[in-house]
C-alpha atoms as a PDB file:
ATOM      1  CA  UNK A   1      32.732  -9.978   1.141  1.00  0.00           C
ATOM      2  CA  UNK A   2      29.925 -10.000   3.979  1.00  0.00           C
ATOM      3  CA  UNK A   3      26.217 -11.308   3.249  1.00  0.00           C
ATOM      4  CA  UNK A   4      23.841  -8.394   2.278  1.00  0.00           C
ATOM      5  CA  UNK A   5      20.380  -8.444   2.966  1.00  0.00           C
ATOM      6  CA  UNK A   6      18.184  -5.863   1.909  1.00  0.00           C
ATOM      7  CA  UNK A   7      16.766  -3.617   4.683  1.00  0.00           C
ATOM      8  CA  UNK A   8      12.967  -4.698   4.068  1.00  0.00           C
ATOM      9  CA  UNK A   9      13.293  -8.588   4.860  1.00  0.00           C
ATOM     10  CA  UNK A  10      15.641  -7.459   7.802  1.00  0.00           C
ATOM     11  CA  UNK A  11      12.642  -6.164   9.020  1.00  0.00           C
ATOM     12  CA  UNK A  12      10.487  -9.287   8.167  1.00  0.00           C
ATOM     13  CA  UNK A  13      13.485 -11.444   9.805  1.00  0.00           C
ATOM     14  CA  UNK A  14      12.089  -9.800  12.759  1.00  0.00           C
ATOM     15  CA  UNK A  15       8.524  -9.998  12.553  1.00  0.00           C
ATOM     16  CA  UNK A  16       7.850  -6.804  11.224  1.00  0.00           C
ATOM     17  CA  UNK A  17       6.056  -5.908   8.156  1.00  0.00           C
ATOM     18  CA  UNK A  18       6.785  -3.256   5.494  1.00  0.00           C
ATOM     19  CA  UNK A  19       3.407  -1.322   4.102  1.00  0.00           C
ATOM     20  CA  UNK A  20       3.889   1.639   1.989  1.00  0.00           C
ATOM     21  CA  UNK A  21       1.446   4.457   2.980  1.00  0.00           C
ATOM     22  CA  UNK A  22       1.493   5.980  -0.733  1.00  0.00           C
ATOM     23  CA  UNK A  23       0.701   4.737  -4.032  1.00  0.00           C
ATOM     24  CA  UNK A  24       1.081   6.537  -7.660  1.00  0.00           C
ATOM     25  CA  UNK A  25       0.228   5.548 -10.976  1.00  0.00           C
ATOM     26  CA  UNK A  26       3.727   5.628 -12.005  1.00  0.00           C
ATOM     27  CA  UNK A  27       5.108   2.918  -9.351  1.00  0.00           C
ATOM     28  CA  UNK A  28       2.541   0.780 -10.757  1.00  0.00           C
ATOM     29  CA  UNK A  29       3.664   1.467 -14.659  1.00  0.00           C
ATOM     30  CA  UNK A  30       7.211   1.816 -14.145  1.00  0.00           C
ATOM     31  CA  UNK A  31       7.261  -1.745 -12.415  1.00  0.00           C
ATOM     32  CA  UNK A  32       8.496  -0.062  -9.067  1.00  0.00           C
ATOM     33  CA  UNK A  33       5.961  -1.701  -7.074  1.00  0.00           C
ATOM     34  CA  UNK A  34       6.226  -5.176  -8.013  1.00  0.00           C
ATOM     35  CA  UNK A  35      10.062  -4.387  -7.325  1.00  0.00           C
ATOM     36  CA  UNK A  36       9.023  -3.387  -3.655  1.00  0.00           C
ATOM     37  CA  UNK A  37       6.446  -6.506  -3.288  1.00  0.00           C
ATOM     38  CA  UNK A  38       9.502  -8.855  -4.342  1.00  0.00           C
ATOM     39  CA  UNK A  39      11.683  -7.316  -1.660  1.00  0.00           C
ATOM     40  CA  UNK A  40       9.499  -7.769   0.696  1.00  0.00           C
ATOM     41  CA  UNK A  41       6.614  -5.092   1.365  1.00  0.00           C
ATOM     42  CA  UNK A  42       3.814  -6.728   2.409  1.00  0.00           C
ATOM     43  CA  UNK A  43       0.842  -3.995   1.698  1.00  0.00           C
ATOM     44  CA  UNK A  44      -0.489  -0.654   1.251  1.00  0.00           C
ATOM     45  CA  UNK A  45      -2.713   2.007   2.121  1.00  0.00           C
ATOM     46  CA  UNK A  46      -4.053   5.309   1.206  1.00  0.00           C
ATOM     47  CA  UNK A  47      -4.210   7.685   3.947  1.00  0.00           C
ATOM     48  CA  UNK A  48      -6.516   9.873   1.956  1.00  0.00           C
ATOM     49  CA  UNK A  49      -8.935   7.095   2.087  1.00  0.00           C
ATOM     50  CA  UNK A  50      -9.705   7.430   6.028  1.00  0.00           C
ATOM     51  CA  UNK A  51     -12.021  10.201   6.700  1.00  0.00           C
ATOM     52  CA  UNK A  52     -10.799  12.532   9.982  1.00  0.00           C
ATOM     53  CA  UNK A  53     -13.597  11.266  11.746  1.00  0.00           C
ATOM     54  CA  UNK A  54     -11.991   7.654  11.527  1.00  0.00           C
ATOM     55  CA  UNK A  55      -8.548   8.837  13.108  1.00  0.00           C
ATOM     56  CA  UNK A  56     -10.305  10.210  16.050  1.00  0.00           C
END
C-alpha cells in the first residue's frame, strides 16, 4: 500500500494555500469546516463582501 496524502496539504507541501471562497451556516454546524481547517485550508472569504467597485 502507497502513502496517501490528502490533496489540500499536497498543495501546502508546495507552498500553496487552500481558502474556501464560500461559507454556510451548515459547514459551520455540521462540523464540516473544522474538518476542512484540520486538513489543511488555511482561510476564507466572502465574495459577496467586495463591492464591484473594489474588483475594478
Amino acid at each position: 500500500m502507497g502513502h496517501h496524502i490528502n490533496p489540500i496539504q499536497a498543495l501546502h507541501n508546495y507552498g500553496q494555500s487552500v481558502w474556501l471562497d464560500y461559507i454556510r451556516r451548515s459547514s459551520i454546524t455540521s462540523g464540516e469546516l473544522q474538518a476542512l481547517v484540520q486538513d489543511g485550508v488555511r482561510g476564507l472569504l466572502q465574495p459577496n463582501h467586495f463591492s464591484e467597485s473594489d474588483c475594478r
